[in-house]
C-alpha atoms as a PDB file:
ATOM      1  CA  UNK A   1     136.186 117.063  54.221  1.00  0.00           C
ATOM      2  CA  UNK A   2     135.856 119.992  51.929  1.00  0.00           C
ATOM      3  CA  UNK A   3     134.092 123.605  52.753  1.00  0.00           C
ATOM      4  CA  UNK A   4     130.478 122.734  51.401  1.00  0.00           C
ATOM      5  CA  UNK A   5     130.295 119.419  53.191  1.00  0.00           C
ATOM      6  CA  UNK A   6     130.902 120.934  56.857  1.00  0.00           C
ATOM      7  CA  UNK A   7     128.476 124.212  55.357  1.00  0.00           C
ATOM      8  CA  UNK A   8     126.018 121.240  55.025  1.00  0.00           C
ATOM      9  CA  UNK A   9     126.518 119.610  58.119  1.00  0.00           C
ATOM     10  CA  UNK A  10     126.321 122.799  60.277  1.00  0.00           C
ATOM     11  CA  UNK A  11     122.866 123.830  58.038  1.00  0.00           C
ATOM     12  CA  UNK A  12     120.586 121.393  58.405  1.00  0.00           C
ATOM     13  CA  UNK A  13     120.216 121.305  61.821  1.00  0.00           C
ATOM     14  CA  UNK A  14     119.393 125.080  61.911  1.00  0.00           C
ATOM     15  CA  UNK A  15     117.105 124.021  58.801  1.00  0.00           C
ATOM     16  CA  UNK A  16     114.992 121.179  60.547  1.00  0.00           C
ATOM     17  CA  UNK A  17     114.257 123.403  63.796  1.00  0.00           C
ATOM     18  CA  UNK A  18     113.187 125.949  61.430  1.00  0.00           C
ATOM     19  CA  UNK A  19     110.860 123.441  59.363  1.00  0.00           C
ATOM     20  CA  UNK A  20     110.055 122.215  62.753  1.00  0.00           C
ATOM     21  CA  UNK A  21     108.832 125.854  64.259  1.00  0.00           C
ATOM     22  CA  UNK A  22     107.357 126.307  61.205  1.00  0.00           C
ATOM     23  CA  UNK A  23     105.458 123.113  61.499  1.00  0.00           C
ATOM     24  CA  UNK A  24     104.222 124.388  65.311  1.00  0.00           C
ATOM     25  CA  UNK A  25     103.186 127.388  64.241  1.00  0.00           C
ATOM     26  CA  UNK A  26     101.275 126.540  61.095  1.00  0.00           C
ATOM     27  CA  UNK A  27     103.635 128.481  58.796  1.00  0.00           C
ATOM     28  CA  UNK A  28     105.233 126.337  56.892  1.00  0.00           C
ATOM     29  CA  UNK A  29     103.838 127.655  53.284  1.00  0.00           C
ATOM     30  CA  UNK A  30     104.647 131.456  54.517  1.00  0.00           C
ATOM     31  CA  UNK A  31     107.783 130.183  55.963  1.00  0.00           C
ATOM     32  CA  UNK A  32     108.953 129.419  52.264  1.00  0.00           C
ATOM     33  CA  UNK A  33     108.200 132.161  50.294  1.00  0.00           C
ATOM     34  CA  UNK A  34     109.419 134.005  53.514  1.00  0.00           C
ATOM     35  CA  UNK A  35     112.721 132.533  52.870  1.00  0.00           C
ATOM     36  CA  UNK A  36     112.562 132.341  49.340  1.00  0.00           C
ATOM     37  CA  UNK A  37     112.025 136.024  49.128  1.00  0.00           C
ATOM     38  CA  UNK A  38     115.240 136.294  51.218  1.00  0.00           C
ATOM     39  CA  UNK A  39     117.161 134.424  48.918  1.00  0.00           C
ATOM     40  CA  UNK A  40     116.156 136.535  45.931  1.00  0.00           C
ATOM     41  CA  UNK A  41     117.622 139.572  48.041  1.00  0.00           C
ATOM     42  CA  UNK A  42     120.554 138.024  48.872  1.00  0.00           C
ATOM     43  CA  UNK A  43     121.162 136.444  45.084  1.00  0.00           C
ATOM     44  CA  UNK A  44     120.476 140.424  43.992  1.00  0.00           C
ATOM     45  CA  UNK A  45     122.639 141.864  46.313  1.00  0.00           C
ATOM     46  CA  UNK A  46     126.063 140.682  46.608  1.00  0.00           C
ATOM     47  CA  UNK A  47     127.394 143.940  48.856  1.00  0.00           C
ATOM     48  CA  UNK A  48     124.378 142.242  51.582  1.00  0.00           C
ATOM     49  CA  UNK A  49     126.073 139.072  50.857  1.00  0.00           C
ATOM     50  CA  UNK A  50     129.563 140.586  51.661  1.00  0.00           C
ATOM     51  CA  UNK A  51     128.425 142.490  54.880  1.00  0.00           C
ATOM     52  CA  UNK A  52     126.400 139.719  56.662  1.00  0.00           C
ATOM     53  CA  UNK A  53     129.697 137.212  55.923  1.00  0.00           C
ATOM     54  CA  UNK A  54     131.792 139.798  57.025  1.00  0.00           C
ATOM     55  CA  UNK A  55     133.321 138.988  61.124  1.00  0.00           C
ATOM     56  CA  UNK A  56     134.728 142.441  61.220  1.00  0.00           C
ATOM     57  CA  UNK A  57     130.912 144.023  61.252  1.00  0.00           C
ATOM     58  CA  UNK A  58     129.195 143.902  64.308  1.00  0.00           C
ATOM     59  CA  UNK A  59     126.606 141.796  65.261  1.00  0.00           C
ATOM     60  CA  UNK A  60     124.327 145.208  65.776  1.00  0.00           C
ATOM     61  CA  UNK A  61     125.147 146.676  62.601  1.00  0.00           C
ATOM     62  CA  UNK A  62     123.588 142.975  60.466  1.00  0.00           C
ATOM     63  CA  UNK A  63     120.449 143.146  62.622  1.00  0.00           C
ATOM     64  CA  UNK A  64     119.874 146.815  62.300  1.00  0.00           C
ATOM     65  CA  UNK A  65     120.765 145.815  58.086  1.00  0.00           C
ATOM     66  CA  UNK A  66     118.342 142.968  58.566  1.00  0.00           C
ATOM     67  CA  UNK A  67     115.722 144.375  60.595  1.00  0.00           C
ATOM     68  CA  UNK A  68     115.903 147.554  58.116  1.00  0.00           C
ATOM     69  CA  UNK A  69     115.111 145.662  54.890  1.00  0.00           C
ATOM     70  CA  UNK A  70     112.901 142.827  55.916  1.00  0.00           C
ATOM     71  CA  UNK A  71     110.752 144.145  59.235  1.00  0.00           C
ATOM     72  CA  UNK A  72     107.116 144.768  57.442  1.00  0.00           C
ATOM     73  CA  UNK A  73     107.961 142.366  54.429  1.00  0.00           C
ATOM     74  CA  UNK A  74     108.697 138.911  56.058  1.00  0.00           C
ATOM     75  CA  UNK A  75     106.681 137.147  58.712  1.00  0.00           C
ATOM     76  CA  UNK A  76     108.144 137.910  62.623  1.00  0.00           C
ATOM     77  CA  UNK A  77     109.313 134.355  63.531  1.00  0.00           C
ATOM     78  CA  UNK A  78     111.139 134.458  59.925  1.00  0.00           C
ATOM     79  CA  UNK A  79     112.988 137.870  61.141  1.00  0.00           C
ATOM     80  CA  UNK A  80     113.656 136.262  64.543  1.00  0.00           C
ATOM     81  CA  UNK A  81     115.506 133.457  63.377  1.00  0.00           C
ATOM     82  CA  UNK A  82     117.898 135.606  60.875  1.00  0.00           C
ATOM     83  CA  UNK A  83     118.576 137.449  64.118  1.00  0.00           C
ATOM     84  CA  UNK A  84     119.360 134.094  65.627  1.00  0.00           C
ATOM     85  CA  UNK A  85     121.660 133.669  63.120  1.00  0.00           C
ATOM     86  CA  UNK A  86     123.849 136.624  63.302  1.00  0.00           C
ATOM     87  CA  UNK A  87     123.585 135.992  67.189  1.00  0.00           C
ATOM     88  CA  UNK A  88     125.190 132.616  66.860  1.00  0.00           C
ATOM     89  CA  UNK A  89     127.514 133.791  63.849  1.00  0.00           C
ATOM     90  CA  UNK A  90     125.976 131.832  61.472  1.00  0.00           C
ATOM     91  CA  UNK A  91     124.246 134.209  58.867  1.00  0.00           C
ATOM     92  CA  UNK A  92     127.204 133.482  56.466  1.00  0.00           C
ATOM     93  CA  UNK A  93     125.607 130.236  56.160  1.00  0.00           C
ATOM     94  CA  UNK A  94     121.891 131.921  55.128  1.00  0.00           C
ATOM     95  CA  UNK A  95     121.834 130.851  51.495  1.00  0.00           C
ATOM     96  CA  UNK A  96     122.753 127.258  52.611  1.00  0.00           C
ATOM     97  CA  UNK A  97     120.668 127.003  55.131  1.00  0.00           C
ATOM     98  CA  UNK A  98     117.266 128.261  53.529  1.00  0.00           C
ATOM     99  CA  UNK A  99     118.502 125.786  50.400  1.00  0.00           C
ATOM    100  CA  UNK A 100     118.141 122.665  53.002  1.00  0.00           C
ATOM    101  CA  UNK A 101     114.814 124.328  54.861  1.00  0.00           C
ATOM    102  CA  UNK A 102     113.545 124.495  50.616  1.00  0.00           C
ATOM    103  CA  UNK A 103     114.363 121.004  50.538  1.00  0.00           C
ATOM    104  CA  UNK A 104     113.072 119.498  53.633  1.00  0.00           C
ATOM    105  CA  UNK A 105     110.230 121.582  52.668  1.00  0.00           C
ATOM    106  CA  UNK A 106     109.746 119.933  49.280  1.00  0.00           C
ATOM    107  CA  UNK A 107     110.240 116.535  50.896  1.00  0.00           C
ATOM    108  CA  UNK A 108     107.739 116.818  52.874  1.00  0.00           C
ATOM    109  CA  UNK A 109     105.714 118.107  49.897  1.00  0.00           C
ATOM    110  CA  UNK A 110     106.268 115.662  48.394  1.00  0.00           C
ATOM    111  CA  UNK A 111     107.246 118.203  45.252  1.00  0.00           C
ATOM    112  CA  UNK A 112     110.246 117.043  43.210  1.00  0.00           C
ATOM    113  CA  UNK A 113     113.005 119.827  42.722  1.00  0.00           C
ATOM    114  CA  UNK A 114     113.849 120.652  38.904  1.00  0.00           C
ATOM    115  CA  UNK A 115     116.936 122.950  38.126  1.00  0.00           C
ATOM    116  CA  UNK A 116     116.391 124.199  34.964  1.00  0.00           C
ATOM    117  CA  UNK A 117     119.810 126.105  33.197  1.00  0.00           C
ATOM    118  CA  UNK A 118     119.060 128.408  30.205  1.00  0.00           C
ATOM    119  CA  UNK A 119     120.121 131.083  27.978  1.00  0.00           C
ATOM    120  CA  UNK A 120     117.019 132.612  28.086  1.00  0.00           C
ATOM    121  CA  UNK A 121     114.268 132.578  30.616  1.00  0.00           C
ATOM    122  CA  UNK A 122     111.053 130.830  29.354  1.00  0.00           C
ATOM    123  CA  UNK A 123     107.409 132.033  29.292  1.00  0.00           C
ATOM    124  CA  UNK A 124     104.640 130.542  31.295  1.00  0.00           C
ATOM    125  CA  UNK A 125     103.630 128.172  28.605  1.00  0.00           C
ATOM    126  CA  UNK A 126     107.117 127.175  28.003  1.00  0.00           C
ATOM    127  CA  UNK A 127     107.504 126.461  31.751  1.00  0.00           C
ATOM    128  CA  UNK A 128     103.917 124.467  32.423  1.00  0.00           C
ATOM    129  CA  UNK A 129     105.346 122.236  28.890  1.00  0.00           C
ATOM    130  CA  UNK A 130     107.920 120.810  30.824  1.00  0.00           C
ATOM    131  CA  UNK A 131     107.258 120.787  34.514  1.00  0.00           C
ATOM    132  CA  UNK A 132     104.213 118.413  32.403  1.00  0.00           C
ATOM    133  CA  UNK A 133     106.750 116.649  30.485  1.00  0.00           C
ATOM    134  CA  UNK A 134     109.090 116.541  33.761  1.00  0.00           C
ATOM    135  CA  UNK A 135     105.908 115.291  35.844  1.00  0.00           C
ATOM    136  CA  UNK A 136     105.460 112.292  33.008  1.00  0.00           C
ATOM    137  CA  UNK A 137     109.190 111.340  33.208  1.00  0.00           C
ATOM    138  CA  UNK A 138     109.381 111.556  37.052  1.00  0.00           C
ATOM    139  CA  UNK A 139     106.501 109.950  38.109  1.00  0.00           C
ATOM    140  CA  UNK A 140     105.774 113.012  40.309  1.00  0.00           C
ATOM    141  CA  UNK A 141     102.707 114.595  40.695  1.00  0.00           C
ATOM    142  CA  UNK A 142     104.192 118.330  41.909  1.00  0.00           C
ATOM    143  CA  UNK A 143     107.703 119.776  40.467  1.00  0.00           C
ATOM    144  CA  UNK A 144     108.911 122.677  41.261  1.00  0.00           C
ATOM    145  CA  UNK A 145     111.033 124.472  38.569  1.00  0.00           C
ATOM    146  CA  UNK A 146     114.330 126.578  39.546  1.00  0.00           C
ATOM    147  CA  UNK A 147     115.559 128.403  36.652  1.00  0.00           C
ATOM    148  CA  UNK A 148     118.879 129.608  36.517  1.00  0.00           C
ATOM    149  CA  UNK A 149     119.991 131.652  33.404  1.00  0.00           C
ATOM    150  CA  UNK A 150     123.283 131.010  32.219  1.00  0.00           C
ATOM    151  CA  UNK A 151     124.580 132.560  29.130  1.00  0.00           C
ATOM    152  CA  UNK A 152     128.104 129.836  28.830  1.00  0.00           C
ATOM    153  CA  UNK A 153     125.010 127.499  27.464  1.00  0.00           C
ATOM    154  CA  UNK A 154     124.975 128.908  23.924  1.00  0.00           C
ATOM    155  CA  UNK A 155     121.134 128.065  23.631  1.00  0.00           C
ATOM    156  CA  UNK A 156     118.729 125.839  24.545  1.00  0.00           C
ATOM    157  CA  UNK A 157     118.610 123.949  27.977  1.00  0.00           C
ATOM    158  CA  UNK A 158     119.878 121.764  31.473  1.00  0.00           C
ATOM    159  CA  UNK A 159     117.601 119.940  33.606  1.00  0.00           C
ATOM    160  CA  UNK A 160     118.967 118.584  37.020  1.00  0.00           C
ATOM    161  CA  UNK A 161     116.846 116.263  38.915  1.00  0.00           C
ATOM    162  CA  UNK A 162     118.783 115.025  42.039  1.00  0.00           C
ATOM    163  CA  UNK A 163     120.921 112.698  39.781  1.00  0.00           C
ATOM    164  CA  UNK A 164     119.959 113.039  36.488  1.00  0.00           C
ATOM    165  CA  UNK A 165     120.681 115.851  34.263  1.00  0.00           C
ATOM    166  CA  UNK A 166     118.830 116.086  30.442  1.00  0.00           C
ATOM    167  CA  UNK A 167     121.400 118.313  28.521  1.00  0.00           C
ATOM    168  CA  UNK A 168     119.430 119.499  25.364  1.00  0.00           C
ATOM    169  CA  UNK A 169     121.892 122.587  25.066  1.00  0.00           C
ATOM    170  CA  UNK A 170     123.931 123.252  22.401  1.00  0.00           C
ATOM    171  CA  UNK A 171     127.586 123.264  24.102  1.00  0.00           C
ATOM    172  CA  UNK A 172     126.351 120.191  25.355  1.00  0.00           C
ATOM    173  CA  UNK A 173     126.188 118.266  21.814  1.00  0.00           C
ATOM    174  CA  UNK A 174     129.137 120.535  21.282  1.00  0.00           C
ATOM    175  CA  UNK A 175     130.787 118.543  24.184  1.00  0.00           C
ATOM    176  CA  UNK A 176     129.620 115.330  22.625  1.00  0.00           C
ATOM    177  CA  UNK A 177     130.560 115.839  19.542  1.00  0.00           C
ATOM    178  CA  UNK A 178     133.848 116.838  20.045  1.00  0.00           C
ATOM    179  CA  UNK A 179     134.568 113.980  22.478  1.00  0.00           C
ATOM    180  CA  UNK A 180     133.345 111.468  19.541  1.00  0.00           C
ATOM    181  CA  UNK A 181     135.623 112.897  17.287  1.00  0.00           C
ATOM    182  CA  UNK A 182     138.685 113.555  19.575  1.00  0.00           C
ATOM    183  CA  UNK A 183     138.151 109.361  20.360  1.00  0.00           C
ATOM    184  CA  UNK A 184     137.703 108.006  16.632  1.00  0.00           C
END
């Protein structure tokens, strides 16, 4: 079994009681821009990253760290379950773990989960084109669009929908074209 498979398995657990606290308390739509906010601090940080993995810093040192940077910007029961996590020695698995609450989130939602990879990041109008288009081609009636930027793309674009990816970028036809002309 390889490392993100048991990450996984030890996640969602932590995940559904969250959703499911969330649920009790009627903060489920807090709840995930709570923890979306927490992601975008951990993506911009990776020293925080490096600390709160870290076994050789105390327990008391990540929830003074956590308590420090997200007391008066995140709802309390949010907080309380980060400190959970460093109680238990599990805030390594933070980024994980808020991925699976996003997702059980979105299920529930009923709100289909786009990744969109491009050189550049796209304007409002760009983005309500194709969460439209994506909407016609899904059958969905809510999609939520994750953009990644990712500069190895040359230009243009990479949606992921569970499965399926649409590759319009232009190292992907680069791919394809060198693959037809490495096989005739």
């Amino acid at each position: 079994m390889n490392n993100t498979n048991i990450r996984d398995k030890i996640s969602v657990p932590y995940a559904e009681a969250l959703l499911e606290l969330a649920k009790k308390s009627n903060l489920i739509t807090e709840m995930a821009k709570d923890l979306s906010f927490i992601s975008e601090v951990l993506s911009q940080s990776s020293d925080l990253q490096l600390i709160l993995a870290n076994p050789l810093v105390s327990v008391s040192a990540k929830k003074n760290i956590l308590d420090q940077l997200f007391v008066d910007k995140i709802n309390r029961s949010a907080l309380n379950f980060l400190l959970v996590l460093v109680d238990r020695r599990r805030i390594y698995l933070l980024l994980t773990i808020i991925n699976k609450y996003l997702e059980l989130n979105y299920l529930l939602e009923s709100i289909t989960i786009a990744e969109l990879f491009t050189t550049v990041s796209f304007n409002e109008e760009q983005q309500s084109a194709l969460v439209e288009k994506l909407k016609v081609m899904t059958n969905s009636k809510n999609i939520k669009l994750v953009i990644t930027i990712n500069s190895n793309l040359i230009g243009g674009f990479i949606v992921k929908i569970g499965s399926k990816v649409i590759d319009a970028s232009i190292s992907g036809k680069l791919h394809k074209m060198s693959f037809y002309l490495n096989t005739n």
